[in-house]
C-alpha atoms as a PDB file:
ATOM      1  CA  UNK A   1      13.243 -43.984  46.045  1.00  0.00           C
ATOM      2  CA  UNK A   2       9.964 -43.876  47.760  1.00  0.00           C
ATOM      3  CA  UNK A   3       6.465 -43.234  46.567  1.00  0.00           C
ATOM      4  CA  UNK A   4       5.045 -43.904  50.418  1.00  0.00           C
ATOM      5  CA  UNK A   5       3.123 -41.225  52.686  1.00  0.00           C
ATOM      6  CA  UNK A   6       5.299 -40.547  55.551  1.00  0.00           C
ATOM      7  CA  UNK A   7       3.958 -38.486  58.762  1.00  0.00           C
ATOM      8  CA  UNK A   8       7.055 -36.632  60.100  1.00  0.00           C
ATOM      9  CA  UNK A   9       6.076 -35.408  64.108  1.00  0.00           C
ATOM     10  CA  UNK A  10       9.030 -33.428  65.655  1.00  0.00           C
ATOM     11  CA  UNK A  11       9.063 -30.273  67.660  1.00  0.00           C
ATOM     12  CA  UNK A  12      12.183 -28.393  66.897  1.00  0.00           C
ATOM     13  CA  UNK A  13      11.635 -26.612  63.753  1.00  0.00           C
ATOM     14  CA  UNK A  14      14.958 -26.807  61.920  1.00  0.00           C
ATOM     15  CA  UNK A  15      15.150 -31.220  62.744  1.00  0.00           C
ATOM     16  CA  UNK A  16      11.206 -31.279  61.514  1.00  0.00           C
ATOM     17  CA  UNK A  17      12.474 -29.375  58.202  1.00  0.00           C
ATOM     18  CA  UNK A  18      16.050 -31.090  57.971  1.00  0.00           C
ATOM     19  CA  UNK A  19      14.047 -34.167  57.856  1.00  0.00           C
ATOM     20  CA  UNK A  20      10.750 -32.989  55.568  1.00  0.00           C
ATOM     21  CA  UNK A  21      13.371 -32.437  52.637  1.00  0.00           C
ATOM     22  CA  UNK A  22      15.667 -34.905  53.476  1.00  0.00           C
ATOM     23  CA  UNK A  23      12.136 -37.384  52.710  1.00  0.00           C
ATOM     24  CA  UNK A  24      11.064 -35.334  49.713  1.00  0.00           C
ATOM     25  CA  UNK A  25      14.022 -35.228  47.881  1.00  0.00           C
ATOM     26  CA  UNK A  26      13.982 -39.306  47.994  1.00  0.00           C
ATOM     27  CA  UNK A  27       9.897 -38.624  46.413  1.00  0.00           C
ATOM     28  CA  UNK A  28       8.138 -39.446  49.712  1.00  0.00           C
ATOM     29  CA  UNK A  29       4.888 -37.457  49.930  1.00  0.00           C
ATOM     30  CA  UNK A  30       5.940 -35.724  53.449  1.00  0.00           C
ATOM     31  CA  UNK A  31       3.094 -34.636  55.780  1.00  0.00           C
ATOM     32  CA  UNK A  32       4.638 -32.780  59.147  1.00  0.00           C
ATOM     33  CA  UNK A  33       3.499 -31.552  62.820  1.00  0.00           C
ATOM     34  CA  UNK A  34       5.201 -30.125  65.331  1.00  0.00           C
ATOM     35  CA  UNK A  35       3.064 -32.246  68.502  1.00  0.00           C
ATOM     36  CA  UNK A  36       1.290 -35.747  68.634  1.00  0.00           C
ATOM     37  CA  UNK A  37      -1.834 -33.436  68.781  1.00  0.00           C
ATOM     38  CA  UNK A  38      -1.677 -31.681  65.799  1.00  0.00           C
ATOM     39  CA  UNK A  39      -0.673 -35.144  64.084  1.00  0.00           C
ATOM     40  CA  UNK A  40      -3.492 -36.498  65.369  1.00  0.00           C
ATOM     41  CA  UNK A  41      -5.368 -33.737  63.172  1.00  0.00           C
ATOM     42  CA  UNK A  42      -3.208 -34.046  60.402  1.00  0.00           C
ATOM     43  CA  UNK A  43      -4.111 -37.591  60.034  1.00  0.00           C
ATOM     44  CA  UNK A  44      -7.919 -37.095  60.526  1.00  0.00           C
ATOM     45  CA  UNK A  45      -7.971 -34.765  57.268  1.00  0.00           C
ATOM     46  CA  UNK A  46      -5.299 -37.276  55.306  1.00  0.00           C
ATOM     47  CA  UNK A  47      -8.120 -39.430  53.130  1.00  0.00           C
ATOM     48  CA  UNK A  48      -5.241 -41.586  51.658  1.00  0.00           C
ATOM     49  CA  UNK A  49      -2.762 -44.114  53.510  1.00  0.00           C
ATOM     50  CA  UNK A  50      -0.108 -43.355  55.956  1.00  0.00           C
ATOM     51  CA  UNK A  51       2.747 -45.751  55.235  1.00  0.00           C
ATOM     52  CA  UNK A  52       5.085 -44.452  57.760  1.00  0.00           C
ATOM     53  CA  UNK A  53       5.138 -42.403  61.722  1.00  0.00           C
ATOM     54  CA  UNK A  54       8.337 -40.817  62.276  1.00  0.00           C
ATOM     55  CA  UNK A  55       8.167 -39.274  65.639  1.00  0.00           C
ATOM     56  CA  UNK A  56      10.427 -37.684  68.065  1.00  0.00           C
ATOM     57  CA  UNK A  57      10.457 -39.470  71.196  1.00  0.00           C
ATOM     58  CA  UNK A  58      10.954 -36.756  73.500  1.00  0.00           C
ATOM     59  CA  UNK A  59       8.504 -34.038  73.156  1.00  0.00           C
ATOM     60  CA  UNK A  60       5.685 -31.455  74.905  1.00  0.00           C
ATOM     61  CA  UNK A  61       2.346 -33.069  76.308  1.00  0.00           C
ATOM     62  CA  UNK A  62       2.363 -36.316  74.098  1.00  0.00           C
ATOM     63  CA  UNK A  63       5.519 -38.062  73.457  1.00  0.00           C
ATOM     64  CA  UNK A  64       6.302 -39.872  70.931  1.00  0.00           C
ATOM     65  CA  UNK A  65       5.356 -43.219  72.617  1.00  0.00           C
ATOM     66  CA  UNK A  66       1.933 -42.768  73.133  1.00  0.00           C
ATOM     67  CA  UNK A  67       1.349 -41.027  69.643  1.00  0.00           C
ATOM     68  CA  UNK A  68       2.608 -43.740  68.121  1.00  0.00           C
ATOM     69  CA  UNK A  69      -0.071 -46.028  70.352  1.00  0.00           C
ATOM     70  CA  UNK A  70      -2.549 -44.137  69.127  1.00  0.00           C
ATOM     71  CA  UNK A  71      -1.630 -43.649  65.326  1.00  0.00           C
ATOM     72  CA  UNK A  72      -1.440 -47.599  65.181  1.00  0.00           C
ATOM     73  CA  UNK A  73      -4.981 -48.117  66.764  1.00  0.00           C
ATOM     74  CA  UNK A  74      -6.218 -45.617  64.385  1.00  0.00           C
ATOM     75  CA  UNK A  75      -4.346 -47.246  61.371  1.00  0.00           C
ATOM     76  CA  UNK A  76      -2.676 -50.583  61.970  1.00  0.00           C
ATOM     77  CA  UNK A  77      -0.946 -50.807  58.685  1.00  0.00           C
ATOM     78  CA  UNK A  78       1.350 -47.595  59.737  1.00  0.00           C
ATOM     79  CA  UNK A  79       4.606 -48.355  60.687  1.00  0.00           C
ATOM     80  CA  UNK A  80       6.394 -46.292  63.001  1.00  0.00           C
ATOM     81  CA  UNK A  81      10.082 -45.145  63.322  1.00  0.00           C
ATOM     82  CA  UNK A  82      10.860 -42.950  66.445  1.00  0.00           C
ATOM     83  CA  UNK A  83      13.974 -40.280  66.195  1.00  0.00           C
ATOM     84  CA  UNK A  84      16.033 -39.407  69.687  1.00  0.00           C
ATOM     85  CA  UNK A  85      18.499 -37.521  70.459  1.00  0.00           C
ATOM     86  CA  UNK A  86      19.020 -39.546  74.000  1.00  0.00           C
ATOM     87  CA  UNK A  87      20.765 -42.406  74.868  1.00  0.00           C
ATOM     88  CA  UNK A  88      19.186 -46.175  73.502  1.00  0.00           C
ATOM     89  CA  UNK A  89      18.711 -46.762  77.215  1.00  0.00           C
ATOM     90  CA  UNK A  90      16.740 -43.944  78.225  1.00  0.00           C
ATOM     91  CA  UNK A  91      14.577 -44.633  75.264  1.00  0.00           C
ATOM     92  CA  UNK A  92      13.772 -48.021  76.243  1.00  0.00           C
ATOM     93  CA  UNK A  93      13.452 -47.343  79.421  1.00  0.00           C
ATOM     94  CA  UNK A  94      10.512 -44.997  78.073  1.00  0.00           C
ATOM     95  CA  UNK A  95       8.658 -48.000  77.173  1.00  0.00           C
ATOM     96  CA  UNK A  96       9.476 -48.273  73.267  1.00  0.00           C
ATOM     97  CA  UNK A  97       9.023 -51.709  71.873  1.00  0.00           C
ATOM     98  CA  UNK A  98      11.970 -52.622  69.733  1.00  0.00           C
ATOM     99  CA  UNK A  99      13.827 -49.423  69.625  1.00  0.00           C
ATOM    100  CA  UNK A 100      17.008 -50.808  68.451  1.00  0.00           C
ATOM    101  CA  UNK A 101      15.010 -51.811  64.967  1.00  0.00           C
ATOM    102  CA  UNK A 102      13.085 -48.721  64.763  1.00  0.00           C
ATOM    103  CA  UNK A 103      15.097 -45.935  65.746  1.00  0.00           C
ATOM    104  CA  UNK A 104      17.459 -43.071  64.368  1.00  0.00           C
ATOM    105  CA  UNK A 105      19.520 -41.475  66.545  1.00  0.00           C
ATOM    106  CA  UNK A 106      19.570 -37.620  66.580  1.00  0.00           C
ATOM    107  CA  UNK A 107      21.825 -36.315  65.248  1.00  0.00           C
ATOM    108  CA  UNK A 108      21.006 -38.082  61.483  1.00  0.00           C
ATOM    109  CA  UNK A 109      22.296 -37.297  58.475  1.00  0.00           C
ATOM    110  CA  UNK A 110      19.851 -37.112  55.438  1.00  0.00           C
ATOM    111  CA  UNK A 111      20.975 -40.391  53.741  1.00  0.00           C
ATOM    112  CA  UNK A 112      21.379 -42.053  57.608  1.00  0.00           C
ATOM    113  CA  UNK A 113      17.568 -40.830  58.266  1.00  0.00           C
ATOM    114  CA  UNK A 114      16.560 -41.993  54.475  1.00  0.00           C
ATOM    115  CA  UNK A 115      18.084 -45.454  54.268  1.00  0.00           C
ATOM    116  CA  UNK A 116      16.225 -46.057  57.794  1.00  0.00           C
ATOM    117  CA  UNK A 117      13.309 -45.161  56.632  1.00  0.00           C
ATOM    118  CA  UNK A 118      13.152 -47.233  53.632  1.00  0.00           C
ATOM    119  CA  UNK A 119      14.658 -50.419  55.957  1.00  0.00           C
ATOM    120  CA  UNK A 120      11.249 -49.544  58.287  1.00  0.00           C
ATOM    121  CA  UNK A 121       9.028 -49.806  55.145  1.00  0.00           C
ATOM    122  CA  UNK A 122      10.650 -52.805  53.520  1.00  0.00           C
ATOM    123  CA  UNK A 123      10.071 -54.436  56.499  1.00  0.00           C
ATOM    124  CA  UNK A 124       7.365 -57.188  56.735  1.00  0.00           C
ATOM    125  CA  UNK A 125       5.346 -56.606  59.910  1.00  0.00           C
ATOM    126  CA  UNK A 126       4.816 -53.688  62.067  1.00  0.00           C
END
């Protein structure tokens, strides 16, 4: 399906690699972290475009709100689907703008997560 550079963020291990195949099987090029720090680095040492931020809402130290603040200051053209595993309420009650557009609930299947992520990138606008 997809030829786009997606940056997967999520902190339990077996979601993070549910979803890194579930994107590379559909030909995404799939970078992954397991904080908003350490996708901070990976997207320092990334040279080429990042087309997509999937990110956990709920995690350690950084959430997934304010990594995705800081990803699109950093790089405007990203786009940004959040994942979470609570209620649509508490997640907009975390502060995230449009969360019914741009959000999977956990938990996804690997076509549910896939066919949201291409929606997201078809898109036009952030």
């Amino acid at each position: 399906d997809g030829s786009e550079t997606i940056l997967l963020v999520e902190d339990e291990a077996a979601v993070r690699d549910l979803g890194r195949r579930a994107l590379e099987g559909r030909g995404y090029t799939v970078l992954v972290a397991e904080s908003g720090d350490e996708a901070l680095a990976v997207m320092a040492r990334h040279a080429g475009a990042i087309h997509l931020l999937v990110t956990d809402v709920v995690m350690p130290r950084m959430d997934g709100c304010a990594l995705a603040e800081r990803v699109t200051l950093l790089r405007p053209e990203t786009k940004v689907l959040f994942i979470s595993g609570y209620s649509d309420a508490v997640v907009a009650l975390r502060g995230v703008p449009g969360a019914e557009l741009n959000l999977v609930q956990k938990p996804f299947s690997i076509d549910g997560l896939a066919s949201r992520v291409r929606e997201v990138l078809d898109r036009r606008g952030p």
